[in-house]
PDB file of N, CA and C in Angstrom:
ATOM      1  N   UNK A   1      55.183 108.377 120.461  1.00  0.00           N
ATOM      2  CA  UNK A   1      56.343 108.290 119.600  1.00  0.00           C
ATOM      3  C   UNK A   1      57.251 109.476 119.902  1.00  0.00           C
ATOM      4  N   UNK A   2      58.736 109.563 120.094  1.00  0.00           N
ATOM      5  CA  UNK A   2      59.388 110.335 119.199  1.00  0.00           C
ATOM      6  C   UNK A   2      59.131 111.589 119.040  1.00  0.00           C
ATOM      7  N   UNK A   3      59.586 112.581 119.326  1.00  0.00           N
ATOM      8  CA  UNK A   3      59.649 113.701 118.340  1.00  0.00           C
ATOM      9  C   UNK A   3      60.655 114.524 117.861  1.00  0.00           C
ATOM     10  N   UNK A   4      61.790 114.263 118.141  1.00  0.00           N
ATOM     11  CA  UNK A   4      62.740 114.245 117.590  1.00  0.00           C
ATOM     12  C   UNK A   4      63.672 113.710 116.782  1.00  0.00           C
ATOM     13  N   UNK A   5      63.383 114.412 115.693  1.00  0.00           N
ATOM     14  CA  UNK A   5      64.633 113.388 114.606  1.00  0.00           C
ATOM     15  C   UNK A   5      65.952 112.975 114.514  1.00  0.00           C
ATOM     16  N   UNK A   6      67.022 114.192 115.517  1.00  0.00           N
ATOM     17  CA  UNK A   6      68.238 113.503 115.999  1.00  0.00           C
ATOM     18  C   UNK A   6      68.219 112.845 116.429  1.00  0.00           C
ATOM     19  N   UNK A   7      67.142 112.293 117.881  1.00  0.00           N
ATOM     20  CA  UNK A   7      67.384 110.999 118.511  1.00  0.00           C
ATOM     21  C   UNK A   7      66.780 109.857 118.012  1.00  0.00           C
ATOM     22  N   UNK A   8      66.069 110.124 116.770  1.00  0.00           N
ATOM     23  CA  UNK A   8      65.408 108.796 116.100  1.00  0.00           C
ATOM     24  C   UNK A   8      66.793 108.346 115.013  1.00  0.00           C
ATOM     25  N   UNK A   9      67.240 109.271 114.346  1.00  0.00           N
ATOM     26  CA  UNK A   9      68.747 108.840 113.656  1.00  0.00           C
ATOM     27  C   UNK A   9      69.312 108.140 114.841  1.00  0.00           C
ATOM     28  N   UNK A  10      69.627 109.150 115.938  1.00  0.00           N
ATOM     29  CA  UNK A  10      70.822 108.365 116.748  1.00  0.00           C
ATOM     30  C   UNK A  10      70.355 106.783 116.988  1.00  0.00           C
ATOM     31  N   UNK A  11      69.194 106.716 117.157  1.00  0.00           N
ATOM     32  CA  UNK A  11      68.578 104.961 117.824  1.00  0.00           C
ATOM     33  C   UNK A  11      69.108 104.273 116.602  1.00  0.00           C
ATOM     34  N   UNK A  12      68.636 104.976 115.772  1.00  0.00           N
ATOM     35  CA  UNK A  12      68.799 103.902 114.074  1.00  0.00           C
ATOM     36  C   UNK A  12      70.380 103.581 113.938  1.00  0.00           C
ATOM     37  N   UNK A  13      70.733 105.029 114.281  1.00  0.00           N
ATOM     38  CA  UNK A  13      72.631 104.335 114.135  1.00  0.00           C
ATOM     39  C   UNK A  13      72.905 103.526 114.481  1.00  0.00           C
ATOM     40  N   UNK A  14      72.797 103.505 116.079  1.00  0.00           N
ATOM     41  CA  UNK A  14      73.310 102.566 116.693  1.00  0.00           C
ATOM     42  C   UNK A  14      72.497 101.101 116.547  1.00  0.00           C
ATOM     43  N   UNK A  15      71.382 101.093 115.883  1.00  0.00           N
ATOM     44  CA  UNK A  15      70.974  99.722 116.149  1.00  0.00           C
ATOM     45  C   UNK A  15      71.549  98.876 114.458  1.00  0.00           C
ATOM     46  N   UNK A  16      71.880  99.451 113.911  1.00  0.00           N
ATOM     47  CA  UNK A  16      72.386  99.782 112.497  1.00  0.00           C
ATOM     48  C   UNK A  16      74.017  99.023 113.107  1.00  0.00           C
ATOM     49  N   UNK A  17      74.514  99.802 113.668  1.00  0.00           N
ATOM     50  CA  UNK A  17      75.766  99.292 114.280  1.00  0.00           C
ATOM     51  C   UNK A  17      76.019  98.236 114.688  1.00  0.00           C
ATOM     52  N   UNK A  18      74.978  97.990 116.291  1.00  0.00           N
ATOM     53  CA  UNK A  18      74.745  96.602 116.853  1.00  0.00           C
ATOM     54  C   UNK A  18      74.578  95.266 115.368  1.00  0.00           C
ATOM     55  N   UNK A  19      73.861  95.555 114.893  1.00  0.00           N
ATOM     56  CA  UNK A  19      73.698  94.691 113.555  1.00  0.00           C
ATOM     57  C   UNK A  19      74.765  94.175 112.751  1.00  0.00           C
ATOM     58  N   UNK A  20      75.689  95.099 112.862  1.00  0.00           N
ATOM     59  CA  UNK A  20      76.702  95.025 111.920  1.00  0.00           C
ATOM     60  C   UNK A  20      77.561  94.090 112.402  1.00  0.00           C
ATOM     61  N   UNK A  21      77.879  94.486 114.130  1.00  0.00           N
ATOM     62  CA  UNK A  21      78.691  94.127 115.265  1.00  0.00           C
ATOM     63  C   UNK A  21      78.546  92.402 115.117  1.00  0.00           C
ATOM     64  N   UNK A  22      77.310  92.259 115.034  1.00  0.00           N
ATOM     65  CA  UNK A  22      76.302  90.857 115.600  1.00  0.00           C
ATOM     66  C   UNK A  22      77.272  89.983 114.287  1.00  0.00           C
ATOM     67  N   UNK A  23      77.082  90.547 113.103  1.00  0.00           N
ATOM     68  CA  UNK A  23      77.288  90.234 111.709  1.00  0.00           C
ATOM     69  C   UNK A  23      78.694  89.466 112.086  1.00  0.00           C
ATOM     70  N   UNK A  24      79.323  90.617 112.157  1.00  0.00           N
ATOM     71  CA  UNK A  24      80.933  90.508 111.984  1.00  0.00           C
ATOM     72  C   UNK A  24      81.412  89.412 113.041  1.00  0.00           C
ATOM     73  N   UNK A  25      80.682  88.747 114.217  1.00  0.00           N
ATOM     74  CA  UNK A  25      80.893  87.664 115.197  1.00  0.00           C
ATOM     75  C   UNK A  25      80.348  86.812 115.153  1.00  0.00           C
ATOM     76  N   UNK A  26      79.503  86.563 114.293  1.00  0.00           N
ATOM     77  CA  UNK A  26      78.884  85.050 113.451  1.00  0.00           C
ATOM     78  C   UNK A  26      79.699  84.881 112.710  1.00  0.00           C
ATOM     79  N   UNK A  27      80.223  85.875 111.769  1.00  0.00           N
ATOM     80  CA  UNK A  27      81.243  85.591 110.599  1.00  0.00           C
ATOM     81  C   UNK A  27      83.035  84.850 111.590  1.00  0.00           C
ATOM     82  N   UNK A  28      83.286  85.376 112.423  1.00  0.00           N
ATOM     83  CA  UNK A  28      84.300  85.234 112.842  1.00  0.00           C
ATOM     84  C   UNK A  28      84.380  83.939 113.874  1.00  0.00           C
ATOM     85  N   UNK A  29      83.016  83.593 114.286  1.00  0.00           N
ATOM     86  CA  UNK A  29      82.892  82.005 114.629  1.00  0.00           C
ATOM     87  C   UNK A  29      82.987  81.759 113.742  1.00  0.00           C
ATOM     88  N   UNK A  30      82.170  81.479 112.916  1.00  0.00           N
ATOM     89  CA  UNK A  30      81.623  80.352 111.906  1.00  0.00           C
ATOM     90  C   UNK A  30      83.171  80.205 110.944  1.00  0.00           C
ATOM     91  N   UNK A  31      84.143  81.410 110.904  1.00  0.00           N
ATOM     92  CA  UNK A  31      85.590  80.728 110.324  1.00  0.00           C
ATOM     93  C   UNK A  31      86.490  79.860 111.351  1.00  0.00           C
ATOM     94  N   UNK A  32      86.611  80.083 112.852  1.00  0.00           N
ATOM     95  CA  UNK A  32      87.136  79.456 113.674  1.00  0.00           C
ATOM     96  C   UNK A  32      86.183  77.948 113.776  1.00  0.00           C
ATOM     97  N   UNK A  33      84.688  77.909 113.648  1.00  0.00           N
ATOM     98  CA  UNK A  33      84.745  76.344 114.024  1.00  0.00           C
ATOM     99  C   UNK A  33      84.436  75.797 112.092  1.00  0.00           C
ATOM    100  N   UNK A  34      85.079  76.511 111.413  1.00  0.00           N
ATOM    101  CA  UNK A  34      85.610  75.991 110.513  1.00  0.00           C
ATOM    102  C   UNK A  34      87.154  75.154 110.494  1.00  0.00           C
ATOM    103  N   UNK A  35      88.158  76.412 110.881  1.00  0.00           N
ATOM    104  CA  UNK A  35      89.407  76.353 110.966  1.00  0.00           C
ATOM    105  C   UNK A  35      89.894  75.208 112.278  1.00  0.00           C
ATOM    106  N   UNK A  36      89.037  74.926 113.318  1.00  0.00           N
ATOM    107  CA  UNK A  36      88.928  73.735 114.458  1.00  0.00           C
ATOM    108  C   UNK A  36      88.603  72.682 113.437  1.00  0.00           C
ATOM    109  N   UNK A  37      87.594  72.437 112.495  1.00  0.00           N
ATOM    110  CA  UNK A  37      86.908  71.506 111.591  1.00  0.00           C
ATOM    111  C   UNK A  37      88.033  70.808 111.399  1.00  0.00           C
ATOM    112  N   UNK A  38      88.744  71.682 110.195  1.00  0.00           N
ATOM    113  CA  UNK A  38      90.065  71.322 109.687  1.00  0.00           C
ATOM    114  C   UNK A  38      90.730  70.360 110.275  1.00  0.00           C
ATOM    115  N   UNK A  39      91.225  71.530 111.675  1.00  0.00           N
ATOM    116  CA  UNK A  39      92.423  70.682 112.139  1.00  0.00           C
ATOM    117  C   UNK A  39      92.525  69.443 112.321  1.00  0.00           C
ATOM    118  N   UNK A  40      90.594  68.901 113.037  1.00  0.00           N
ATOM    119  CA  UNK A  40      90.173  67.308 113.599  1.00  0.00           C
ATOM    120  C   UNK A  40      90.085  66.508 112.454  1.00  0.00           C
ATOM    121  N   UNK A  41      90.195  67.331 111.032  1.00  0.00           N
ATOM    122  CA  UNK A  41      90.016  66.328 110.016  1.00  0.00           C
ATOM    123  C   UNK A  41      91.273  65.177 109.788  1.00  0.00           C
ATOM    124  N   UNK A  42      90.701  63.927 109.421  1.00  0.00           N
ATOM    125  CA  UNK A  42      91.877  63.181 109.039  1.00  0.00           C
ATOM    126  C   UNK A  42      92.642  63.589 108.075  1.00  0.00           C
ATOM    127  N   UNK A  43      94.002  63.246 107.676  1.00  0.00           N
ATOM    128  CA  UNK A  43      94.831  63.999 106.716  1.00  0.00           C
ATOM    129  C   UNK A  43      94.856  62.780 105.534  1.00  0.00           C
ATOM    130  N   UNK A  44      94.391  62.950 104.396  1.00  0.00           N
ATOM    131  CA  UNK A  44      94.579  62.268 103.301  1.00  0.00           C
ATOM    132  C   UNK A  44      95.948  62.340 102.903  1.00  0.00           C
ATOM    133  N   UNK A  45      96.881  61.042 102.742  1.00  0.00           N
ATOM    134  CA  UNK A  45      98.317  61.249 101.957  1.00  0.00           C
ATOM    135  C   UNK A  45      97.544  61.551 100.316  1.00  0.00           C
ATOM    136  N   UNK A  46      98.653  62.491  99.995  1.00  0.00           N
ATOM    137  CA  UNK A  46      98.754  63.019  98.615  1.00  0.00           C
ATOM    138  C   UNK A  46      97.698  63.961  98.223  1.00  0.00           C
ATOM    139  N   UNK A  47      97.173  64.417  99.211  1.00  0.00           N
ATOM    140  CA  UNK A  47      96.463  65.707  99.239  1.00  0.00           C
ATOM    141  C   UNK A  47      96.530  66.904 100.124  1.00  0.00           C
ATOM    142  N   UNK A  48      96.639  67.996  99.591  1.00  0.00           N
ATOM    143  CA  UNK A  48      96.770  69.186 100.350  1.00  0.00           C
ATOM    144  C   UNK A  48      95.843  69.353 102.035  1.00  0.00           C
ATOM    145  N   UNK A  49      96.005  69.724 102.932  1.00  0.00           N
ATOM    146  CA  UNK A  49      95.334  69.776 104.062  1.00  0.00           C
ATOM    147  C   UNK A  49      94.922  71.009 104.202  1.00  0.00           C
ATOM    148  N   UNK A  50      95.215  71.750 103.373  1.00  0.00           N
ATOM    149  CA  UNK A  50      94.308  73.600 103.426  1.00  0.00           C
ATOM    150  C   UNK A  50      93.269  73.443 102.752  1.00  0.00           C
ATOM    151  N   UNK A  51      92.840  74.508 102.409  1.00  0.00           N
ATOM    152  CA  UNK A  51      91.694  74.899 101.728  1.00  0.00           C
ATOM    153  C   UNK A  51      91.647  75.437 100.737  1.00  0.00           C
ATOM    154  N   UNK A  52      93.095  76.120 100.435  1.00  0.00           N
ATOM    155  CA  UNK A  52      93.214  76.514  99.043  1.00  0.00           C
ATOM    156  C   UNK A  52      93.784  75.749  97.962  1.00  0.00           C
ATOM    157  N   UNK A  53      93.500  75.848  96.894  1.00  0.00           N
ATOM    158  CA  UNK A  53      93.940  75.138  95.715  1.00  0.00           C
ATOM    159  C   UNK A  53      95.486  75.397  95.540  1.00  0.00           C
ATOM    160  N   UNK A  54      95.518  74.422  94.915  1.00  0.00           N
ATOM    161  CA  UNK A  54      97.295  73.962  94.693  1.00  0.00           C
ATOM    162  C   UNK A  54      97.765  75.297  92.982  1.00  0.00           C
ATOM    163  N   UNK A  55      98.584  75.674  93.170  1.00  0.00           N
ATOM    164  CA  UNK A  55      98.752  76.301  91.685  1.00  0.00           C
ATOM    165  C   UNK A  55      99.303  75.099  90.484  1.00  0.00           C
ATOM    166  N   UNK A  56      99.477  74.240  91.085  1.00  0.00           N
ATOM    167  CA  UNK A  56     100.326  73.080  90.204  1.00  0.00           C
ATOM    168  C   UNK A  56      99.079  72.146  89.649  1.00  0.00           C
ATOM    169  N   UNK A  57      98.915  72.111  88.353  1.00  0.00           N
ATOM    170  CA  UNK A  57      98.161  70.818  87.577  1.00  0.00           C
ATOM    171  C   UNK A  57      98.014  69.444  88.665  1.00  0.00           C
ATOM    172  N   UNK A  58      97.331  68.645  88.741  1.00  0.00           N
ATOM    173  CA  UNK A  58      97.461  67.263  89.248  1.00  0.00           C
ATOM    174  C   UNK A  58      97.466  66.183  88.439  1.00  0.00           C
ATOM    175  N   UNK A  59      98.022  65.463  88.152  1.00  0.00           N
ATOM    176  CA  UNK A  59      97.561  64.255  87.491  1.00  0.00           C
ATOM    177  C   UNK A  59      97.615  62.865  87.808  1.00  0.00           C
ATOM    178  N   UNK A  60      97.041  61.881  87.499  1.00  0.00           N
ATOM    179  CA  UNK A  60      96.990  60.587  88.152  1.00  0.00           C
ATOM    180  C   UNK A  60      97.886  60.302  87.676  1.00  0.00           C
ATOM    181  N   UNK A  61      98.943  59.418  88.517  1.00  0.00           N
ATOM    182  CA  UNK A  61     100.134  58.601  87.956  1.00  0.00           C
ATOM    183  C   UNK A  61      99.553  56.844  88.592  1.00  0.00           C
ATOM    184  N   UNK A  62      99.921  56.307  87.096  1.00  0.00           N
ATOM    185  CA  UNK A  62      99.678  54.821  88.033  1.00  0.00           C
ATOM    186  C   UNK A  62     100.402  53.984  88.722  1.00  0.00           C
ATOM    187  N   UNK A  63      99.809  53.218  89.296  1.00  0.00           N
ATOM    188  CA  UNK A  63     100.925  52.525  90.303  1.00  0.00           C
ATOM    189  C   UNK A  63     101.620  51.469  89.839  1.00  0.00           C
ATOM    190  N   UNK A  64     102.618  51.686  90.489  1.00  0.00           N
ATOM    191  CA  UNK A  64     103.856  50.587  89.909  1.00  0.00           C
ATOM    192  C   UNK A  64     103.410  49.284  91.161  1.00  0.00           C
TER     193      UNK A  64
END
């Protein structure tokens, strides 16, 4: 093992880091083949095509 504790921090940093790195590029696929998802989706008339909610109430109107 080891006998130094600066270079046992330093390993831990960096693998601490790598981890983080790994994190942050799963996260940043997994929104792009979200945001690809989207685009291939069919577009429903009379519904929003984002993902965020509308600020406006909805209500059913019936058909004439």
């Amino acid at each position: 093992m080891l006998n130094h504790a600066d270079l046992m921090l330093t390993l831990a940093n960096d693998r601490h880091r790598e981890l983080v790195e790994e994190a942050d590029r799963h996260h940043l696929l997994s929104i792009a083949r979200l945001a690809r998802k989207a685009r291939k989706a069919p577009v429903v008339r009379g519904r929003p095509t984002g993902n965020l909610a509308s600020c406006e109430t909805s209500a059913a109107v019936p058909v004439r």
